[in-house]
Protein backbone atom coordinates (compact mmCIF):
# COMPACT_ATOMS: atom_id res chain seq x y z
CA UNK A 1 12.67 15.43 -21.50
CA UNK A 2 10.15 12.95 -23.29
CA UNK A 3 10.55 10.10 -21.15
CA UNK A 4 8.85 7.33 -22.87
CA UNK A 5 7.53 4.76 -20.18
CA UNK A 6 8.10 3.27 -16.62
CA UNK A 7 11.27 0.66 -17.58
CA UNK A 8 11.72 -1.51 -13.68
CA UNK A 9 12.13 -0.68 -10.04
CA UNK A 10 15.32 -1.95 -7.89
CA UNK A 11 14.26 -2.25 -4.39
CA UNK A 12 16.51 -3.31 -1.09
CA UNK A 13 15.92 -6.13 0.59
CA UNK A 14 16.36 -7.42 3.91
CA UNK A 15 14.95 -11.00 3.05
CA UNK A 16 15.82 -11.26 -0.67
CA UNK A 17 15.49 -15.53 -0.62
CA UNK A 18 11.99 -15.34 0.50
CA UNK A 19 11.10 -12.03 -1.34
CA UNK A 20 12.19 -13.35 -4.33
CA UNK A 21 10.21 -16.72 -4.01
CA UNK A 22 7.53 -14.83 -3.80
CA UNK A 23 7.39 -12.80 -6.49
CA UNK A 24 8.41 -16.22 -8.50
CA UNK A 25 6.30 -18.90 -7.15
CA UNK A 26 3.48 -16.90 -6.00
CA UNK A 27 3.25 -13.82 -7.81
CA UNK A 28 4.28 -15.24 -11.19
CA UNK A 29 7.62 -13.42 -12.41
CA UNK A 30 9.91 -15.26 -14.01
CA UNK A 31 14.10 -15.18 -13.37
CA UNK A 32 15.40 -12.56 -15.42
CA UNK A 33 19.46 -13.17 -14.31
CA UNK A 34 20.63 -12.74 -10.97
CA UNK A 35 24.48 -12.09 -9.95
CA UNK A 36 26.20 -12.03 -6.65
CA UNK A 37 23.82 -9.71 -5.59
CA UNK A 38 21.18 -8.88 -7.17
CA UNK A 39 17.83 -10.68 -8.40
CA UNK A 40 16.60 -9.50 -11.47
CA UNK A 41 13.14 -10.38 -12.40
CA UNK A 42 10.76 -9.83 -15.68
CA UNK A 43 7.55 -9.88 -16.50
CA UNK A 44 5.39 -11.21 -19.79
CA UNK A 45 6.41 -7.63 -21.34
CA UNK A 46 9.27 -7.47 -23.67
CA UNK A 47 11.21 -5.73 -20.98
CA UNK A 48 13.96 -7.48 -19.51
CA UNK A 49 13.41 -6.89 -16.23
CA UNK A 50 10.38 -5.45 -14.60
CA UNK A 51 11.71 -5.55 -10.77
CA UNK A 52 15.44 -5.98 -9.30
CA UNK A 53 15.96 -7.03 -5.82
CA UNK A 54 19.13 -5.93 -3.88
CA UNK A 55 20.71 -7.17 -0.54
CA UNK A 56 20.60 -4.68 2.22
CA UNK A 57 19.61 -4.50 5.70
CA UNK A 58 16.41 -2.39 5.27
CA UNK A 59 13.83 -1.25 3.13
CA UNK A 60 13.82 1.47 0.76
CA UNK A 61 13.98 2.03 -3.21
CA UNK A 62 17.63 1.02 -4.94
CA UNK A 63 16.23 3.12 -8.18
CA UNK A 64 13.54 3.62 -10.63
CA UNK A 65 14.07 3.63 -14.19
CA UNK A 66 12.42 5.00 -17.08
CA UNK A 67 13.08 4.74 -20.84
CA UNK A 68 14.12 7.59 -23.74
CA UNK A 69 14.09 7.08 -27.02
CA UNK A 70 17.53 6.25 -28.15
CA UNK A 71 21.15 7.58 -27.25
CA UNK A 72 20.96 10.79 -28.14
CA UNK A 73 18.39 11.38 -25.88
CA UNK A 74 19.91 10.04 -22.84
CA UNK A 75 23.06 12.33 -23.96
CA UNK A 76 20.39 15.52 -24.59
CA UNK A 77 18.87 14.34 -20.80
CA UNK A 78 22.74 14.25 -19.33
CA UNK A 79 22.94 18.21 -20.13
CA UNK A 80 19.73 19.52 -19.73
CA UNK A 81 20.00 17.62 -16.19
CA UNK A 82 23.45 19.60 -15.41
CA UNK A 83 22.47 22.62 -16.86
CA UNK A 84 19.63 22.83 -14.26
CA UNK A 85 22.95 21.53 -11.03
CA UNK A 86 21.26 18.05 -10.62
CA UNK A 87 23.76 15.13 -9.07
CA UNK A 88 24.78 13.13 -12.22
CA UNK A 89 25.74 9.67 -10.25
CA UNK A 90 26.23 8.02 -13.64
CA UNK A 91 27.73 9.78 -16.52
CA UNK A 92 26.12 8.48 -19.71
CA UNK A 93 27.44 4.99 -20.57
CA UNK A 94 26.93 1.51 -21.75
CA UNK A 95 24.95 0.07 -18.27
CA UNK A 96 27.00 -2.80 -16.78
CA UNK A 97 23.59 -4.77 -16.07
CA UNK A 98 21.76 -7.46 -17.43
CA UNK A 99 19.80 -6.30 -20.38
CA UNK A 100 22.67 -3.84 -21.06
CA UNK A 101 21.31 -0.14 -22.76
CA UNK A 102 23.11 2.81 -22.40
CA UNK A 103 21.79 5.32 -19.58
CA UNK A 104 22.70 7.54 -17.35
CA UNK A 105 21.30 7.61 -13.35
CA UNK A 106 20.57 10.92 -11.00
CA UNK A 107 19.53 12.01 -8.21
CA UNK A 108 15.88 13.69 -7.28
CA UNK A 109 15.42 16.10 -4.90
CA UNK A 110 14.85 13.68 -2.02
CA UNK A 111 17.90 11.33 -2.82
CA UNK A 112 16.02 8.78 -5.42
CA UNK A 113 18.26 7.40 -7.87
CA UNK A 114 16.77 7.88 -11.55
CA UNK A 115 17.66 6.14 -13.96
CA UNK A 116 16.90 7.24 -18.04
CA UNK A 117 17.71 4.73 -20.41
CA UNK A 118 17.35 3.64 -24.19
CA UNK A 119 18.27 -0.09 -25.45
CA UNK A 120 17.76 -2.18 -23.27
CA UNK A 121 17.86 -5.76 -24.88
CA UNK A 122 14.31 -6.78 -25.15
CA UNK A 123 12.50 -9.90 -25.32
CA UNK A 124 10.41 -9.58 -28.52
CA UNK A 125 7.36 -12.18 -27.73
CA UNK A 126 7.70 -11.45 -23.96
CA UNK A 127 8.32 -14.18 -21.81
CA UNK A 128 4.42 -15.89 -21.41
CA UNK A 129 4.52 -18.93 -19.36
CA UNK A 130 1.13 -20.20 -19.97
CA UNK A 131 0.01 -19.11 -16.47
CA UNK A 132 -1.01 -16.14 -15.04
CA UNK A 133 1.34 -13.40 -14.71
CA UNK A 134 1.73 -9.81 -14.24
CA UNK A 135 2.19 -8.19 -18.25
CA UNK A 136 4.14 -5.61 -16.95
CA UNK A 137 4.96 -3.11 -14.06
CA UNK A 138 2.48 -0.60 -14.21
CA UNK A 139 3.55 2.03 -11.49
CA UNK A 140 5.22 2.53 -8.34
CA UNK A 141 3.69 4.65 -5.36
CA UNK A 142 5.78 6.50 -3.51
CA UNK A 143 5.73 8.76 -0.32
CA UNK A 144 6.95 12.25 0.33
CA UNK A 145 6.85 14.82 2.93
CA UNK A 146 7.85 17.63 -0.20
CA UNK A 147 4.85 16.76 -2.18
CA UNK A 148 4.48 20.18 -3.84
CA UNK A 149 8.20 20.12 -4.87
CA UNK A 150 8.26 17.07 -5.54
CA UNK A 151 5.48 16.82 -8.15
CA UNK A 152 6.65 20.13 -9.73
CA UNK A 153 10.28 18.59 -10.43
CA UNK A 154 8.72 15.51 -11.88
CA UNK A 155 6.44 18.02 -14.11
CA UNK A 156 8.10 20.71 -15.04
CA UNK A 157 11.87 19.44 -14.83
CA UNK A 158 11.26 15.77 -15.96
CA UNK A 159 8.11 16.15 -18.43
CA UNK A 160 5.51 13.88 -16.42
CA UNK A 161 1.61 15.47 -16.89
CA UNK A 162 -0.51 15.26 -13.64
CA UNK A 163 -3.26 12.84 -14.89
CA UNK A 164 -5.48 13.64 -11.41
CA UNK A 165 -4.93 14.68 -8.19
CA UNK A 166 -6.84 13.31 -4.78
CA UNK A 167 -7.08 17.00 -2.90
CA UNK A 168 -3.74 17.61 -1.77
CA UNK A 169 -3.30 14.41 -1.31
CA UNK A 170 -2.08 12.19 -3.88
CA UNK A 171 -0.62 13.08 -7.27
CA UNK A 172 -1.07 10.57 -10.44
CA UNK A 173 1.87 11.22 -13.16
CA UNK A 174 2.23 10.12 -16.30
CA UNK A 175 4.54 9.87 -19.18
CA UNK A 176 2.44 8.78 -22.20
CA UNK A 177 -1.06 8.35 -22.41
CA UNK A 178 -1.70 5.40 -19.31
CA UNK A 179 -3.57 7.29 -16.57
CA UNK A 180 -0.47 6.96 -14.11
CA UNK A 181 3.26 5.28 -14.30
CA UNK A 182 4.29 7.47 -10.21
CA UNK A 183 1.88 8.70 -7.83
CA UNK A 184 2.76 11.00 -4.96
CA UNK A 185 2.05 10.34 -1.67
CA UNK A 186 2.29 13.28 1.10
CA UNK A 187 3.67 11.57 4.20
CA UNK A 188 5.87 12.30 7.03
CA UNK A 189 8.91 10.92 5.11
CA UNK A 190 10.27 9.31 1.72
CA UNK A 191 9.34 5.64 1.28
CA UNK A 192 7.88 3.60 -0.97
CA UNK A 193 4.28 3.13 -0.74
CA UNK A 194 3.63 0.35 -2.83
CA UNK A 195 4.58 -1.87 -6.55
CA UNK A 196 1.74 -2.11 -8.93
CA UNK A 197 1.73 -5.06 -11.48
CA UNK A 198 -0.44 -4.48 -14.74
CA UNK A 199 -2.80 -8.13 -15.18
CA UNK A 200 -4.54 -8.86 -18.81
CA UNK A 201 -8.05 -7.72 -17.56
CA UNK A 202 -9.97 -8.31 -14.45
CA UNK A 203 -10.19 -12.21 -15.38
CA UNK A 204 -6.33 -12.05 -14.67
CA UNK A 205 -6.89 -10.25 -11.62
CA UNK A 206 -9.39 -12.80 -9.98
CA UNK A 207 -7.46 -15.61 -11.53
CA UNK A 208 -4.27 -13.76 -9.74
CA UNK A 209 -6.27 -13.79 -6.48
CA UNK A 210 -7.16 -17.34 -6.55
CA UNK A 211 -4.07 -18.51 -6.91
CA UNK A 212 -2.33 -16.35 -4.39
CA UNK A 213 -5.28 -18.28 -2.00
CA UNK A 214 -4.36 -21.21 -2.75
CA UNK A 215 -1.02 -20.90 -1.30
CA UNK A 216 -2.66 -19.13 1.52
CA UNK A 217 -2.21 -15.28 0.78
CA UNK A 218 -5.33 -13.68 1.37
CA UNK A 219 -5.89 -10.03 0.10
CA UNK A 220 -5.03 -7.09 2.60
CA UNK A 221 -6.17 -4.66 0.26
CA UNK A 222 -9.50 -5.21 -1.98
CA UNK A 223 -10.33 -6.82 -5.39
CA UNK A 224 -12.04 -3.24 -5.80
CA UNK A 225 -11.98 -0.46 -8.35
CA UNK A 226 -9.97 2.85 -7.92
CA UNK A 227 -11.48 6.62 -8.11
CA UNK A 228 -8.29 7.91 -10.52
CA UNK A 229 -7.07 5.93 -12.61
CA UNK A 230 -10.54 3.71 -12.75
CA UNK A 231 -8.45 0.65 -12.34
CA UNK A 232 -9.15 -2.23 -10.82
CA UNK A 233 -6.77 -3.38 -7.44
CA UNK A 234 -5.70 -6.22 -4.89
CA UNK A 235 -3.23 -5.18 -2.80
CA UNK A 236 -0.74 -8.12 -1.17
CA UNK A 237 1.97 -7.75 1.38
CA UNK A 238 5.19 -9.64 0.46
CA UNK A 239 7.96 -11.23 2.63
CA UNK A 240 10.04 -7.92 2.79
CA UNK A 241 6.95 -6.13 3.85
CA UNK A 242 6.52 -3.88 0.95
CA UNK A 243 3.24 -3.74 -1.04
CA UNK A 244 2.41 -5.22 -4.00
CA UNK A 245 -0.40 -4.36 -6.21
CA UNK A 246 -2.24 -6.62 -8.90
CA UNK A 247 -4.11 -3.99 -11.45
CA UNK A 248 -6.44 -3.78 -14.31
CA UNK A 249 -8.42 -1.65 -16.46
CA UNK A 250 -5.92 1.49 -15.85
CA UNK A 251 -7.48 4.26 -17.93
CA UNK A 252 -5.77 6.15 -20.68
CA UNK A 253 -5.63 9.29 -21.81
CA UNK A 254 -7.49 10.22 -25.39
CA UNK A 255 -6.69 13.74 -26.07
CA UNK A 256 -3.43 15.23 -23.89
CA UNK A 257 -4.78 18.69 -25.69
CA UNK A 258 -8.07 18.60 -23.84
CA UNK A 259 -7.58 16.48 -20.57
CA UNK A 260 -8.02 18.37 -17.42
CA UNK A 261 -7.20 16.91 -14.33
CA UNK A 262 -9.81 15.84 -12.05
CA UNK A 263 -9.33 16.97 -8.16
CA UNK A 264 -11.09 13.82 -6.13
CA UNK A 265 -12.68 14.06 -2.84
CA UNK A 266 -10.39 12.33 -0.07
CA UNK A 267 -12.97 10.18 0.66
CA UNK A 268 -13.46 6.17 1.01
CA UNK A 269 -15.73 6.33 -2.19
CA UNK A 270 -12.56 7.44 -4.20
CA UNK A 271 -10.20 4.87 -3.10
CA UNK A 272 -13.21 2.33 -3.85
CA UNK A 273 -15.82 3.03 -6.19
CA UNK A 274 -17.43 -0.38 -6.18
CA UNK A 275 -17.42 -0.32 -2.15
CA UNK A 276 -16.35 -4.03 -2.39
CA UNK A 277 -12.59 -3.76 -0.76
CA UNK A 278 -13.24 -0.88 2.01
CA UNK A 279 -10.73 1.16 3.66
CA UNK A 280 -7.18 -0.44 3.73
CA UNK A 281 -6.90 -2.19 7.45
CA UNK A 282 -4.15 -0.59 9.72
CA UNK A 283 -1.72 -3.39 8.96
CA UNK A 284 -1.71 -2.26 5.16
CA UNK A 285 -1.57 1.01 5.89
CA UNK A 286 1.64 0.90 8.09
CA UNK A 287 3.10 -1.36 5.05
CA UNK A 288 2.21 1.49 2.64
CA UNK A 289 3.82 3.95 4.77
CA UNK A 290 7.49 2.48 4.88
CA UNK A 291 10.49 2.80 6.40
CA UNK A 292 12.22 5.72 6.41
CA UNK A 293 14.49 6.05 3.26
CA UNK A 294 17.45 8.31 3.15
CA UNK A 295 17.90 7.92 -0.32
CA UNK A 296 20.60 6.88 -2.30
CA UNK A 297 23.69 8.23 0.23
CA UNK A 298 22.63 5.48 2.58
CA UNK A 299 22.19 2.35 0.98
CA UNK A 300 23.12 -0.07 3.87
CA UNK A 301 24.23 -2.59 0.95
CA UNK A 302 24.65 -5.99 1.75
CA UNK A 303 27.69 -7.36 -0.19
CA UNK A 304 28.85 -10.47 1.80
């Protein structure tokens, strides 16, 4: 399957007022459409929607979409995917969401709903408000106790390339030639470990910080500059608890013929090279970690 790029991630919310307000007022998304409910949310990219937020009583990911090129390939994905006896939830179809497309949605191996899609309505000159804003959603971290199966399906069953790995740690995918659009995190259960925002350059970034200070949101998590991926972070926590990530600088791939993935050192010097942010604080780190997600069986959907 040559999945294209990282499309938006739907995530449930138990505080969807405030978490939205946040990622509008503070965070600087802009509406996208909302209806009775769900909030959908875009960036400055041309995508129409970057994040969608979804009523429920807890935490956990909604789905995760990515993009193919065009119907046939969502139609080629729909029987390679139940060739191989993977849970079709959505037969291929025109998507009944804002932005519209034609996709199709599955499940993974630990009850995440995919979804592969191809046009989407786009917004041609993005949607720049003057200020600064996230450009785009630039990955989504997410936890696993399966973290050798889990990376394998995503490999060899979806197409992803591991860009680097952090021992056995940590696994950075990607789909085209930015350093990572998923990482892998082994933990004790599925969750999602954190939403990463890609920022112009590190001017962005600081800018991005400086305003989230003014409304009195102080950093839990850096500015400082990743081992893989040689990006550039600030980690927030929002009103739903989940973690938010403004990035920069992500490195990209030159030659997929000759890259060879790095193994990195679990060590404080990877998560930091710069030594500027330090390890992530114990309240982070419990926000990275999750809730518990039982996947897409047990959505706990609020509807009223």
């Amino acid at each position: 399957m040559e999945i294209q790029d990282i499309r938006h991630v739907g995530l449930l919310s138990p505080a969807i007022a405030a978490h939205a307000d946040f990622h509008l007022k503070v965070l600087g998304l802009q509406s996208a459409g909302e209806d009775r409910h769900t909030r959908y949310l875009s960036s400055a990219s041309a995508e129409h929607h970057v994040l969608s937020l979804h009523p429920a009583e807890r935490r956990g990911l909604h789905h995760l979409a990515f993009s193919l090129d065009g119907r046939e390939a969502v139609d080629a994905a729909a029987t390679e995917l139940e060739r191989r006896g993977m849970t079709l939830l959505a037969q291929p179809d025109d998507l009944d969401e804002p932005g519209g497309g034609y996709g199709l949605r599955f499940l993974d191996p630990e009850n995440r709903c995919i979804e592969l899609s191809a046009g989407v309505t786009e917004h041609p000159n993005g949607r720049s408000t003057g200020k600064v804003s996230p450009r785009r959603l630039c990955h989504v971290g997410l936890n696993t106790p399966r973290f050798g199966q889990i990376v394998a399906f995503y490999t060899d069953f979806l197409g992803f390339r591991v860009s680097d790995r952090i021992e056995n740690q940590m696994a950075f995918l990607r789909c085209g030639r930015r350093h990572h659009v998923i990482v892998f995190n082994r933990a004790d259960y599925p969750s999602v470990h954190h939403v990463a925002y890609a920022m112009t350059n590190v001017d962005d970034v600081m800018k991005g910080v400086s305003n989230l200070r003014a409304r009195g949101h102080e950093p839990d998590w850096g500015p400082g500059r990743h081992g893989p991926g040689n990006n550039i972070f600030c980690y927030y926590r929002d009103p739903a608890g989940y973690v938010v990530e403004f990035s920069s600088d992500l490195e990209y791939i030159e030659d997929e013929a000759t890259h060879k993935p790095e193994v990195w050192r679990r060590v404080p010097e990877t998560a930091d090279l710069w030594g500027t942010a330090g390890p992530p604080g114990p309240d982070v780190r419990r926000a990275m970690a999750g809730d518990p997600d039982p996947g897409w069986a047990v959505q706990d959907i609020t509807t009223d």
